[in-house]
C-alpha atoms as a PDB file:
ATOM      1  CA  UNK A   1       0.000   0.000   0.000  1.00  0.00           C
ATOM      2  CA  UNK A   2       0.603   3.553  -0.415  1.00  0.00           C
ATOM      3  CA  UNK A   3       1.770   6.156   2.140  1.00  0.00           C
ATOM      4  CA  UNK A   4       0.145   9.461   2.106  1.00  0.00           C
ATOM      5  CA  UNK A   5       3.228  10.944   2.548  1.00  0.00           C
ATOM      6  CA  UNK A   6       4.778   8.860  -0.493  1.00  0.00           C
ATOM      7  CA  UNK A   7       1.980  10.257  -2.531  1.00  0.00           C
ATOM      8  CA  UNK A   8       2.408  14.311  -1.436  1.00  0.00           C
ATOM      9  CA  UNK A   9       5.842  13.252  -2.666  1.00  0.00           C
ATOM     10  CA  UNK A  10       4.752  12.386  -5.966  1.00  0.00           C
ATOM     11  CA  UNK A  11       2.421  14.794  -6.394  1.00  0.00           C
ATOM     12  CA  UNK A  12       4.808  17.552  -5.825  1.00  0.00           C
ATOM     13  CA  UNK A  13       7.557  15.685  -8.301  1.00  0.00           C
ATOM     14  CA  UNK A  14       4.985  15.640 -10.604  1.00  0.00           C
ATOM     15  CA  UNK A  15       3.731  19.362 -10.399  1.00  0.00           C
ATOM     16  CA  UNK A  16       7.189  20.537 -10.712  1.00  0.00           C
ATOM     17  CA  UNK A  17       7.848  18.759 -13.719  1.00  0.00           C
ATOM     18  CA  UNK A  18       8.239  21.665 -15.503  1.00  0.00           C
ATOM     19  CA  UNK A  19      11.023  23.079 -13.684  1.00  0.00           C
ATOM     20  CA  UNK A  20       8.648  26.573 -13.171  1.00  0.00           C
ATOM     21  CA  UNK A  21      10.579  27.325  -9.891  1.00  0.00           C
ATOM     22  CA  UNK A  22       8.754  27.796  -6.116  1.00  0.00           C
ATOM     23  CA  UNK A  23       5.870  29.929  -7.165  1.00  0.00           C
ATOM     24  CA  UNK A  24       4.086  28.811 -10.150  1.00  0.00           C
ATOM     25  CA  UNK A  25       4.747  24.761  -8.803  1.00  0.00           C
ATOM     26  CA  UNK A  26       2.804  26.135  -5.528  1.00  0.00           C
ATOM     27  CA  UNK A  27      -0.133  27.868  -7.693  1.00  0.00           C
ATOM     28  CA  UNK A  28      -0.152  24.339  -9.691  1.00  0.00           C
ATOM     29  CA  UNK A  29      -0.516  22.386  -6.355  1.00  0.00           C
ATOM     30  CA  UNK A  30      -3.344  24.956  -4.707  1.00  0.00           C
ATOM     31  CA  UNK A  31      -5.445  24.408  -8.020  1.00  0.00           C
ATOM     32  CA  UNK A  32      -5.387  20.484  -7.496  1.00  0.00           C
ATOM     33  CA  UNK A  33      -4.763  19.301  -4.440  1.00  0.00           C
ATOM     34  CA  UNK A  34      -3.823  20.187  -0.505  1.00  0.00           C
ATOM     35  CA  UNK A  35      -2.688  18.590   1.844  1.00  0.00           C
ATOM     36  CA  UNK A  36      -0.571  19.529   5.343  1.00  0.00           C
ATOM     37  CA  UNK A  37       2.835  20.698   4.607  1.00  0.00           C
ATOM     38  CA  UNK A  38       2.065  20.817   0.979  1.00  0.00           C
ATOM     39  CA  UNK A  39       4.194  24.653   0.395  1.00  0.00           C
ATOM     40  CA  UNK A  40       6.967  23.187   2.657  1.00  0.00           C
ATOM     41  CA  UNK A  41       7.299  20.549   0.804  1.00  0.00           C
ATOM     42  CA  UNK A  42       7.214  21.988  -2.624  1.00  0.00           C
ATOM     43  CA  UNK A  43       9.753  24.396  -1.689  1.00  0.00           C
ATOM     44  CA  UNK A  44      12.342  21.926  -0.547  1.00  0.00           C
ATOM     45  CA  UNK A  45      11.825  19.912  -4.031  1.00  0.00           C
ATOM     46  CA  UNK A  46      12.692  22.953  -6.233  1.00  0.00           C
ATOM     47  CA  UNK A  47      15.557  24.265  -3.590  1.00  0.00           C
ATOM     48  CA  UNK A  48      16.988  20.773  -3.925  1.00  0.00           C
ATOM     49  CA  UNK A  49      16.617  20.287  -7.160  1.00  0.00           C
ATOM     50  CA  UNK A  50      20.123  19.795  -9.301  1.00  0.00           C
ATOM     51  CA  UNK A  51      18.182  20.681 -12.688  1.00  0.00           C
ATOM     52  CA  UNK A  52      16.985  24.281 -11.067  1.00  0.00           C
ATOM     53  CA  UNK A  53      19.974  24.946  -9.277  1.00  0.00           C
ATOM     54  CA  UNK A  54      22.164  25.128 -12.628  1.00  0.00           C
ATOM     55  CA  UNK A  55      19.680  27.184 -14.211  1.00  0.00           C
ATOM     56  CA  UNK A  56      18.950  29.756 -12.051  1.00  0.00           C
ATOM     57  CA  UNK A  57      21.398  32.633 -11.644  1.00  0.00           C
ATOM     58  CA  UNK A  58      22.502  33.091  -8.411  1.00  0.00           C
ATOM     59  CA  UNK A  59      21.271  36.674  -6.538  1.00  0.00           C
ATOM     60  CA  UNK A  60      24.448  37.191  -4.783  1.00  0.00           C
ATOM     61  CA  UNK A  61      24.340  40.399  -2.659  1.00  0.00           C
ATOM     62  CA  UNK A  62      26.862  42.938  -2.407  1.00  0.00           C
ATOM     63  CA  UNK A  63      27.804  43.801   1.467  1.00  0.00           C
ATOM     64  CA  UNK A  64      26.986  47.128   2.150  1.00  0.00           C
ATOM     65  CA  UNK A  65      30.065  49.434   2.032  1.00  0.00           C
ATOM     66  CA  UNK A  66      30.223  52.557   4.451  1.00  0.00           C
ATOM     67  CA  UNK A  67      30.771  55.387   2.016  1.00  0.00           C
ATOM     68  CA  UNK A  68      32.762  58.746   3.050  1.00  0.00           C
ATOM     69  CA  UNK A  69      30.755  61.963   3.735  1.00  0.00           C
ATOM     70  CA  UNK A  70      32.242  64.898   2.247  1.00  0.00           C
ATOM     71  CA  UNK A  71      31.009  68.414   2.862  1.00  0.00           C
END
């Protein structure tokens, strides 16, 4: 028999398919299905996911530098 929790898993899998990133595999899921955990879980599918990883461009952030006041 199935788990539920080995079918959330394949129902996420399946909604990211695409590769559509966090947001739009969410708004997939909330127009199908629900069940507990169901954002938590999508999110750590496309955050570990090797195919998204390469193909997003990384927002690296710039420190903030203290900048000299002149008069």
């Amino acid at each position: 028999t199935h788990h539920p929790s080995a079918l959330e898993d394949r129902v996420v899998q399946l909604a990211h398919e695409g590769h559509q990133g966090i947001v739009k595999t969410k708004i997939l899921l909330r127009s199908k299905v629900w069940f507990p955990n169901m954002d938590h879980k999508a999110e750590l599918v496309v955050k570990n996911c090797l195919c998204c990883q390469t193909n997003t461009p990384l927002r690296h952030i710039e420190p903030l530098r203290m900048s000299d006041l002149t008069e």
